[in-house]
Protein backbone atom coordinates (compact mmCIF):
# COMPACT_ATOMS: atom_id res chain seq x y z
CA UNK A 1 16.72 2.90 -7.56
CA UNK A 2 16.89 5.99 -6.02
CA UNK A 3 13.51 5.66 -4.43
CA UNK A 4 13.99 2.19 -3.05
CA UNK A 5 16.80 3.15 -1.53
CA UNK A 6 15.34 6.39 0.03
CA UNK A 7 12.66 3.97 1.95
CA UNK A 8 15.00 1.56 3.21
CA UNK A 9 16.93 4.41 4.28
CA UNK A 10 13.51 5.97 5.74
CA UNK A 11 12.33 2.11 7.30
CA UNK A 12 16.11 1.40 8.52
CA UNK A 13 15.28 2.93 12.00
CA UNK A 14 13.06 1.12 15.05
CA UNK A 15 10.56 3.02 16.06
CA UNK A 16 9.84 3.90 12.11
CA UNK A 17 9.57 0.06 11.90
CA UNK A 18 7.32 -0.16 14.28
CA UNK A 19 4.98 2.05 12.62
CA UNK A 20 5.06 0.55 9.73
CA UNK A 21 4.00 -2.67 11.30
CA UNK A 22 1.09 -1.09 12.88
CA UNK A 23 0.06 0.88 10.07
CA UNK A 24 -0.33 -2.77 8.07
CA UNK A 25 -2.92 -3.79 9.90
CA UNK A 26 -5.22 -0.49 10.47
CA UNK A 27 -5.07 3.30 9.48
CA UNK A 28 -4.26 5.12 12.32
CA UNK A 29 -4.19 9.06 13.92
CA UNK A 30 -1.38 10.48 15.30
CA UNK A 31 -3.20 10.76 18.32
CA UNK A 32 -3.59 6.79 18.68
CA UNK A 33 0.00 6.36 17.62
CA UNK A 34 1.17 7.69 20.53
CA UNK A 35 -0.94 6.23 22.36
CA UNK A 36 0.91 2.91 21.26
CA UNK A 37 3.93 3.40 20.93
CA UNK A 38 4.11 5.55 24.13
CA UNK A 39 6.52 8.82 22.49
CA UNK A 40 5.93 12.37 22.04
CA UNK A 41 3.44 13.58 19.28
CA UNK A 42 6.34 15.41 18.19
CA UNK A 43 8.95 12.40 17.84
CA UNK A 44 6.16 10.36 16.46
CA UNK A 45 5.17 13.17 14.06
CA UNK A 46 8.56 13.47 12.15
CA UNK A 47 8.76 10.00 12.06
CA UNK A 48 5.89 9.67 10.49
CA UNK A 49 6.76 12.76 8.15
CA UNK A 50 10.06 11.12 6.91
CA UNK A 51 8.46 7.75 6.15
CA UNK A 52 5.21 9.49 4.15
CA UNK A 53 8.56 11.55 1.90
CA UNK A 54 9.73 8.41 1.17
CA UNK A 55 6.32 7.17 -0.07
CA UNK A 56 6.20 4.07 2.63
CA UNK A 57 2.89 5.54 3.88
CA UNK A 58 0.29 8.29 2.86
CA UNK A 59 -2.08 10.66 4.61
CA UNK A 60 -5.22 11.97 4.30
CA UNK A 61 -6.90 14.71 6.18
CA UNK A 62 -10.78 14.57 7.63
CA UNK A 63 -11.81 17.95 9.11
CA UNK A 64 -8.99 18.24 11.83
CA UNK A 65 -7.98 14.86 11.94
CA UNK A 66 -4.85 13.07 10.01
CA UNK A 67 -5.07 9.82 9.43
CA UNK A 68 -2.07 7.77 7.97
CA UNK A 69 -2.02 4.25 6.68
CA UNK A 70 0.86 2.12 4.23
CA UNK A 71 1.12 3.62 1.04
CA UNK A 72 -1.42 1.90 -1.70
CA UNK A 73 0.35 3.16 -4.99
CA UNK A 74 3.31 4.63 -6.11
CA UNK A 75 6.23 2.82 -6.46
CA UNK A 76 7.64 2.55 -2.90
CA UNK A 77 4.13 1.25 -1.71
CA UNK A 78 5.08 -2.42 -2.79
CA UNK A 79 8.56 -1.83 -0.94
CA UNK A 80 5.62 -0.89 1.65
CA UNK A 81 4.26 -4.15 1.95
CA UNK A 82 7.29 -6.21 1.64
CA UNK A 83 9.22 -4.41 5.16
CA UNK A 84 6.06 -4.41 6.94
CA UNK A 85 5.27 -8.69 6.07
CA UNK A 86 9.54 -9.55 7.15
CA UNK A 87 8.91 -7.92 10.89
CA UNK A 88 8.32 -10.24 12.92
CA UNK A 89 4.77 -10.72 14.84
CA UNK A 90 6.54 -12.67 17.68
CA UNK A 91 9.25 -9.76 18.58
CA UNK A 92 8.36 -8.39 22.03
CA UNK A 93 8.09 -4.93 21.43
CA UNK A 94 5.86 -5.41 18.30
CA UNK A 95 3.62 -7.86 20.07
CA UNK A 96 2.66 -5.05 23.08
CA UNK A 97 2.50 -2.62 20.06
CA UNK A 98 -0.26 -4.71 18.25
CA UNK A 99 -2.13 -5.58 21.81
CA UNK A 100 -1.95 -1.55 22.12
CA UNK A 101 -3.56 -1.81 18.72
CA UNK A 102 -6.51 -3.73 19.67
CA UNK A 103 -7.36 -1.39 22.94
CA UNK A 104 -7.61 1.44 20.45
CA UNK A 105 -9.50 -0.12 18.09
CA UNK A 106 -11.90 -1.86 20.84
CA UNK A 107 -12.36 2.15 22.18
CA UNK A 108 -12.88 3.31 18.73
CA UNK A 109 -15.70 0.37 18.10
CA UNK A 110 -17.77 0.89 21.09
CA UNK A 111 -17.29 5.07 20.39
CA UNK A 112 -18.65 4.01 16.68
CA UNK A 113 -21.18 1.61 18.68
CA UNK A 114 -22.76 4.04 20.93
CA UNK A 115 -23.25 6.32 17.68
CA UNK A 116 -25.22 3.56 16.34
CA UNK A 117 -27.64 2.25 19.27
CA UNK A 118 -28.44 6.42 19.46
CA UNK A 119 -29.79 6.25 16.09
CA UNK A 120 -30.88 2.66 15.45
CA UNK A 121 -34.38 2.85 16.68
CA UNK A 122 -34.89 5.12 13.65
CA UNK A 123 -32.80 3.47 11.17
CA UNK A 124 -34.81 0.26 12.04
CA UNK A 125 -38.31 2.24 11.85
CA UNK A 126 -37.05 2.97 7.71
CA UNK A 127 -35.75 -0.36 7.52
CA UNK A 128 -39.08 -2.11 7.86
CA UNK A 129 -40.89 0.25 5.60
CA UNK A 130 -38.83 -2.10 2.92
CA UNK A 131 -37.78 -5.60 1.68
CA UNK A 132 -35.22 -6.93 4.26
CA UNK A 133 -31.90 -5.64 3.77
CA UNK A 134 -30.23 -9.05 3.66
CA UNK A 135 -32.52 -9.39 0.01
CA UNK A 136 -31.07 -6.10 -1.40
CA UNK A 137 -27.53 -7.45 -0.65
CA UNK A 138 -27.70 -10.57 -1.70
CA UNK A 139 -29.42 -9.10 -4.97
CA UNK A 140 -26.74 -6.30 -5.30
CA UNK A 141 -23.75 -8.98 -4.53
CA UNK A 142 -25.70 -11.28 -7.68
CA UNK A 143 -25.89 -8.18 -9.70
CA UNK A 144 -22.26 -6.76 -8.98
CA UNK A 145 -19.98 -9.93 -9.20
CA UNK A 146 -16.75 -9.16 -10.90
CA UNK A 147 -13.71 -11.42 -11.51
CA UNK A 148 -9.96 -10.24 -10.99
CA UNK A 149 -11.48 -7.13 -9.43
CA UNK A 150 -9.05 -4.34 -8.43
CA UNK A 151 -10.43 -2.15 -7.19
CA UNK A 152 -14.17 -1.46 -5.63
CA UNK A 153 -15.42 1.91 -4.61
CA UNK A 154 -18.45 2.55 -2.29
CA UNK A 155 -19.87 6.16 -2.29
CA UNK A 156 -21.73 6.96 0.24
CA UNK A 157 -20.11 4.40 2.26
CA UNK A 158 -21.69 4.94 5.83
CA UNK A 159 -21.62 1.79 7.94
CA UNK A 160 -19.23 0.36 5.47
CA UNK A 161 -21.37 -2.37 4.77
CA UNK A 162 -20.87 -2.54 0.91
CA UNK A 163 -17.57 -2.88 1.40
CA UNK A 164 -17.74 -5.46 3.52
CA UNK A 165 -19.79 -7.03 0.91
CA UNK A 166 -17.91 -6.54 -1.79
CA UNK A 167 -14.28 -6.21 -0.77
CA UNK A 168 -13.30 -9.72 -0.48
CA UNK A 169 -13.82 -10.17 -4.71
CA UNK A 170 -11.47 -7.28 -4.97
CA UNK A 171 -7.67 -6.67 -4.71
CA UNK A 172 -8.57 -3.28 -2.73
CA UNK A 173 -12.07 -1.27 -1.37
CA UNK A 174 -12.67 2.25 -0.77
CA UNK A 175 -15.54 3.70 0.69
CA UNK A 176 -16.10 7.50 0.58
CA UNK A 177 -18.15 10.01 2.77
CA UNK A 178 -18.68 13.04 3.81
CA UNK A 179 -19.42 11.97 7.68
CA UNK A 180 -17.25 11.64 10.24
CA UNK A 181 -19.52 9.79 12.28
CA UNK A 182 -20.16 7.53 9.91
CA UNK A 183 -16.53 7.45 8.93
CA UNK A 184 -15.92 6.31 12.38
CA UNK A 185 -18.25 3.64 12.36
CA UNK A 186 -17.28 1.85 9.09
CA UNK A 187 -13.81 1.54 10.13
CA UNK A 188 -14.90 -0.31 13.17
CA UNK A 189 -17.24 -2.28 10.90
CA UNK A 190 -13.70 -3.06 8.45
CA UNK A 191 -11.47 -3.96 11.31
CA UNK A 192 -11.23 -7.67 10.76
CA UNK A 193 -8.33 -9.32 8.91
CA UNK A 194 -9.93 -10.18 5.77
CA UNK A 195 -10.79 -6.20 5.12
CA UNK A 196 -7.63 -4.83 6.00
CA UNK A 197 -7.34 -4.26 2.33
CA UNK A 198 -10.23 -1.97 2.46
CA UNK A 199 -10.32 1.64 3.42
CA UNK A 200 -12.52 4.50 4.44
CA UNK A 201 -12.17 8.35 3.03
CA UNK A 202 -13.65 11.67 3.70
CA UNK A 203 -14.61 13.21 0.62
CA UNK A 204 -17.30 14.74 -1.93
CA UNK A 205 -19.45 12.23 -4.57
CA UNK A 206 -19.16 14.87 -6.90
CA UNK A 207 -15.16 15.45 -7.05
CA UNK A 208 -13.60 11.69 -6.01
CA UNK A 209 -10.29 11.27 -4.93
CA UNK A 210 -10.14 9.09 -7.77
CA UNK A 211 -8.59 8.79 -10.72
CA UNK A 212 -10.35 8.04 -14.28
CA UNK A 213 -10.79 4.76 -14.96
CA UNK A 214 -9.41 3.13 -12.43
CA UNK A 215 -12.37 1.77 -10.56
CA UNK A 216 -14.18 -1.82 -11.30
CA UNK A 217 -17.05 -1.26 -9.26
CA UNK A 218 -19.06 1.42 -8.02
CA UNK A 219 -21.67 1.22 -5.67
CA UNK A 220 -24.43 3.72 -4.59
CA UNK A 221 -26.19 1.62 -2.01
CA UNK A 222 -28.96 4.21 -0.38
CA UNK A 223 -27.66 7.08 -1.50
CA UNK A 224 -29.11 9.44 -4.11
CA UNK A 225 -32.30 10.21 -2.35
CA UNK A 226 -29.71 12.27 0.24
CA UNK A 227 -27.91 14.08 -2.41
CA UNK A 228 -29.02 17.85 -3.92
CA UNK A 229 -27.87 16.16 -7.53
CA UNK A 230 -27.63 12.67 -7.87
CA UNK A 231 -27.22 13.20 -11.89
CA UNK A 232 -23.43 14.55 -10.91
CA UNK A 233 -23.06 12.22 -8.90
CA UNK A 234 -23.76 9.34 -11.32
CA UNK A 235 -21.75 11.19 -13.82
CA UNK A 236 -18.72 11.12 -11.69
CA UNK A 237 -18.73 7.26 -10.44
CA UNK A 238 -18.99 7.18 -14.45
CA UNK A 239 -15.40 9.32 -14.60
CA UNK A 240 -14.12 6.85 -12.22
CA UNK A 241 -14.88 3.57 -13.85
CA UNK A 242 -12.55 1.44 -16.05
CA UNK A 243 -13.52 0.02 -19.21
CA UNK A 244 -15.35 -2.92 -18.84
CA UNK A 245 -16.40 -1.24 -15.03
CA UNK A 246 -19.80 -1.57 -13.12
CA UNK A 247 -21.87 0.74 -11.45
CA UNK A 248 -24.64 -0.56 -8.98
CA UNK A 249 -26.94 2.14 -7.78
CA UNK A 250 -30.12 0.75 -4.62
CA UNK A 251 -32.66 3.37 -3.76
CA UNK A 252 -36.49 3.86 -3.97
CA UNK A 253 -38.81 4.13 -6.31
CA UNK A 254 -41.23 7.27 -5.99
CA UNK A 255 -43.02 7.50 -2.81
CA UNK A 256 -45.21 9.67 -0.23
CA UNK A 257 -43.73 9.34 2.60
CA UNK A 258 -42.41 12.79 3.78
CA UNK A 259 -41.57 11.92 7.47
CA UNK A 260 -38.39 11.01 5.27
CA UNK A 261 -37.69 14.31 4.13
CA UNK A 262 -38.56 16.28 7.19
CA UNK A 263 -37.22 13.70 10.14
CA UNK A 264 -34.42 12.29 8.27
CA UNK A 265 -32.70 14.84 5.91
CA UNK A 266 -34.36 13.01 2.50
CA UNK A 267 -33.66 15.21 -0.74
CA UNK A 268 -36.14 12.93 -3.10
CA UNK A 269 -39.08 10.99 -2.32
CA UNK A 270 -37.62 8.15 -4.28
CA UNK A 271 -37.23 8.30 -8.11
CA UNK A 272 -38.47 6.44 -11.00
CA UNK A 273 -36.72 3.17 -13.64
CA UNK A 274 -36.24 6.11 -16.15
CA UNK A 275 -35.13 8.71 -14.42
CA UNK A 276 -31.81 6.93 -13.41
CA UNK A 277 -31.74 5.13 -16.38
CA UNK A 278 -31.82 8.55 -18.17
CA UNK A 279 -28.87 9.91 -15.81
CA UNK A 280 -26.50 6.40 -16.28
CA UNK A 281 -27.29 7.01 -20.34
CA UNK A 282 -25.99 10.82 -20.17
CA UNK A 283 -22.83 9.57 -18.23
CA UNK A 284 -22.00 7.52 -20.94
CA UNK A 285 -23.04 4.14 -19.54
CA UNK A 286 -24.55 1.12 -21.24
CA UNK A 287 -27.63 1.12 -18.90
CA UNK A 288 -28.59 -3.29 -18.01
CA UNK A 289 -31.49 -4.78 -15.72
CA UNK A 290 -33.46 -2.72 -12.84
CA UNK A 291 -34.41 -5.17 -10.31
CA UNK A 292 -37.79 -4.00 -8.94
CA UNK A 293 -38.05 -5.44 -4.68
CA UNK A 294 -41.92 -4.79 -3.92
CA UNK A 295 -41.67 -4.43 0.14
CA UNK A 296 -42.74 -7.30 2.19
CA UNK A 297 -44.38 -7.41 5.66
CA UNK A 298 -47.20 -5.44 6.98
CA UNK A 299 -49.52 -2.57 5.72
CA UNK A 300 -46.50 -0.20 6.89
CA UNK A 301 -43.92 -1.23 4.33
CA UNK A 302 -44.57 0.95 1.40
CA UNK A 303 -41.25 1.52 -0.01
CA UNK A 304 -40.03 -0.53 -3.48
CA UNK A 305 -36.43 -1.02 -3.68
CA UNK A 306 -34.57 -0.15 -7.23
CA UNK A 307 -31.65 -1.74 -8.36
CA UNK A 308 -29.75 -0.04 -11.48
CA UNK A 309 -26.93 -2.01 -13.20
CA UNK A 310 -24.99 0.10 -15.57
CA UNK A 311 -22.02 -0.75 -17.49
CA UNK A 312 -18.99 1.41 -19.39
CA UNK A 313 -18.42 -0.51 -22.46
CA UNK A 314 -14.91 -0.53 -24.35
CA UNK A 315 -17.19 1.33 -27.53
CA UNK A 316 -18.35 3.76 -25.05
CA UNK A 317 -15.28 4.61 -23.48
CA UNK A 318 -13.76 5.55 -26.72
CA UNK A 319 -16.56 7.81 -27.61
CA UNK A 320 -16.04 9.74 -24.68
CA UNK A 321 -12.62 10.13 -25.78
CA UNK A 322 -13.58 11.51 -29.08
CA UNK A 323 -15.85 14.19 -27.64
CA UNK A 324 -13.45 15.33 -25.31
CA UNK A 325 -10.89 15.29 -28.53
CA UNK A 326 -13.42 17.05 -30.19
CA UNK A 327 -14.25 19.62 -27.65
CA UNK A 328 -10.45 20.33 -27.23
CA UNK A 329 -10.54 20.90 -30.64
CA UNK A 330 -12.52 23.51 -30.81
C-alpha cells in the first residue's frame, strides 16, 4: 500500500503526467524530453528522478546517454500502465507533447537512416553471398513459434529485426547490444504501435541484464561468427531461459571467405552442425533440428545458412539445479 500510494503521490503532479504519457509510447533521453516538453534539463531531471523512486519508470545507461522508459516490473510498473492509459490523448497540452514526439522520433529515424544507406552497399554485397533473408526468417519464425510467450530476447539485436519478427507472439521483446549505432537504428526500426512493447538495451552477451529463467525465447540471428566466444555466449542465453524456453541460433556453416574477417570484423569463418550442437549440449539444452539453407543465386553465393533449435527441458532444468546443489555442497 505504501508503494501505490508513493506513485500516485509521485504521478499527482502535471508535468510528471506528462511524462509519463510520453514515456508510454517510446523510451526517451533527457535530452529529447526537453526538447518536448520545452523545461529546463534540470526541472525535467528531478522530475524524472522522483517518478523512477517511486518505480513509475526505470533507467538505463548507454555510454553517456540515459535513457528512461515506464517501468516493466516491479510492483508500481502495473500502477505504471494504468495512469499513463486514463490521460487523455485529446487534452491539448498532451496532444502538442505527442506531435513533439513524432519530430524527435522522425530526426532520430533518418539519423538511424543515414547510418544505414553508409553501410548498406556492403551489408547487401554479404547478403547475396546467401539464401534471401526473407527464407531465414520465415524459417526462424516456423522454427521459434511459442504460445502465451512472455517474454522474447534478441542478442545481438542490431537492426532490431528479430524483434520485429518475433515480438508480436510475445507479451514483451528485448533486444540487446553492444552498439550504439545499431542501438539507434533498431529503435527507429521498433517505433510503430504494435512494438511499443518491445525494447532495445546496451549490454554484454556474456553477462545479460537478465534474470534466470525468465526468458521464452532467445534468438542469435547472425551473431556468433562476431563474438571472441560464442560457447559463453550460448551458455548464458541458456542461464536466461525458462523451463520449457527456446533458443534459436542463424549463422554459417564453415567457409573460405576471409574478405569477412578482414573487411568486416568476422571472428569465425562459419562453424559446423556439431560444433554448436556440442556448445547448446554443455549449456544444458536438449539440442532439436538444424535446418541446413544451401545459398541460392549465382556462382558468388557460397555461404550455407545454419539454423540451431535448442530447447531447456523441465528434466534438464532440474539437473542443473542439482549440480549447482551439489557444487555448493562441496
Amino acid at each position: 500500500m505504501d508503494q501505490l500510494l508513493a506513485g500516485l503521490r509521485a504521478a499527482g503532479e502535471p508535468t510528471r503526467l506528462r511524462l509519463l504519457a510520453l514515456l508510454a509510447h517510446s523510451e526517451l533521453t533527457v535530452t529529447e524530453l526537453t526538447q518536448i516538453l520545452r523545461q529546463s534539463q534540470p526541472r525535467v531531471s528531478r522530475h524524472l528522478k522522483l517518478l523512477c523512486e517511486a518505480g513509475l519508470l526505470e533507467r538505463f545507461r548507454e555510454g553517456s546517454w540515459v535513457f528512461y522508459r515506464l517501468a516493466g516490473s516491479g510492483q508500481v510498473a502495473e500502477l505504471a500502465e494504468v495512469l499513463s492509459g486514463l490521460i487523455p490523448q485529446e487534452d491539448l497540452v498532451i496532444a502538442r507533447d505527442l506531435e513533439r514526439l513524432e519530430a524527435v522520433r522522425s530526426a532520430r529515424a533518418e539519423k538511424a537512416a543515414a547510418y544505414f544507406r553508409s553501410n548498406a552497399e556492403e551489408w547487401d554485397r554479404i547478403r547475396s553471398l546467401y539464401v534471401p533473408e526473407d527464407k531465414v526468417e520465415q524459417t526462424m519464425a516456423e522454427l521459434g513459434m511459442r504460445e502465451n510467450a512472455e517474454l522474447v530476447a534478441d542478442l545481438g539485436t542490431g537492426t532490431g529485426r528479430m524483434l520485429e519478427l518475433f515480438g508480436p507472439m510475445a507479451k514483451s521483446g528485448i533486444g540487446i547490444d553492444l552498439s550504439p549505432e545499431m542501438l539507434a537504428l533498431a529503435r527507429a526500426q521498433l517505433a510503430q504501435p504494435s512494438l511499443q512493447h518491445c525494447s532495445v538495451r546496451q549490454g554484454d552477451l556474456y553477462d545479460l541484464p537478465m534474470q534466470d529463467d525468465t526468458v521464452d525465447l532467445v534468438t542469435l540471428h547472425m551473431v556468433l561468427h562476431y563474438l571472441d566466444d560464442p560457447a559463453a555466449s550460448i551458455a548464458e542465453a541458456a542461464r536466461v531461459l525458462k523451463p520449457g524456453g527456446r533458443l534459436l541460433i542463424a549463422d554459417f556453416a564453415p567457409h573460405d571467405l576471409d574478405f569477412l574477417r578482414e573487411g568486416h570484423a568476422h571472428r569465425r569463418l562459419g562453424f559446423s552442425q556439431d560444433e554448436v550442437a556440442g556448445w547448446l549440449a554443455d549449456a544444458g539444452l536438449e539440442v532439436g533440428e538444424t535446418k541446413v539453407l544451401p545459398p541460392e543465386g549465382g556462382e558468388d553465393a557460397k555461404l550455407t545458412v545454419l539454423i540451431w533449435v535448442a530447447d531447456k527441458t523441465e528434466k534438464q532444468f532440474r539437473k542443473a539445479e542439482r549440480s549447482v546443489e551439489f557444487e555448493g555442497a562441496k
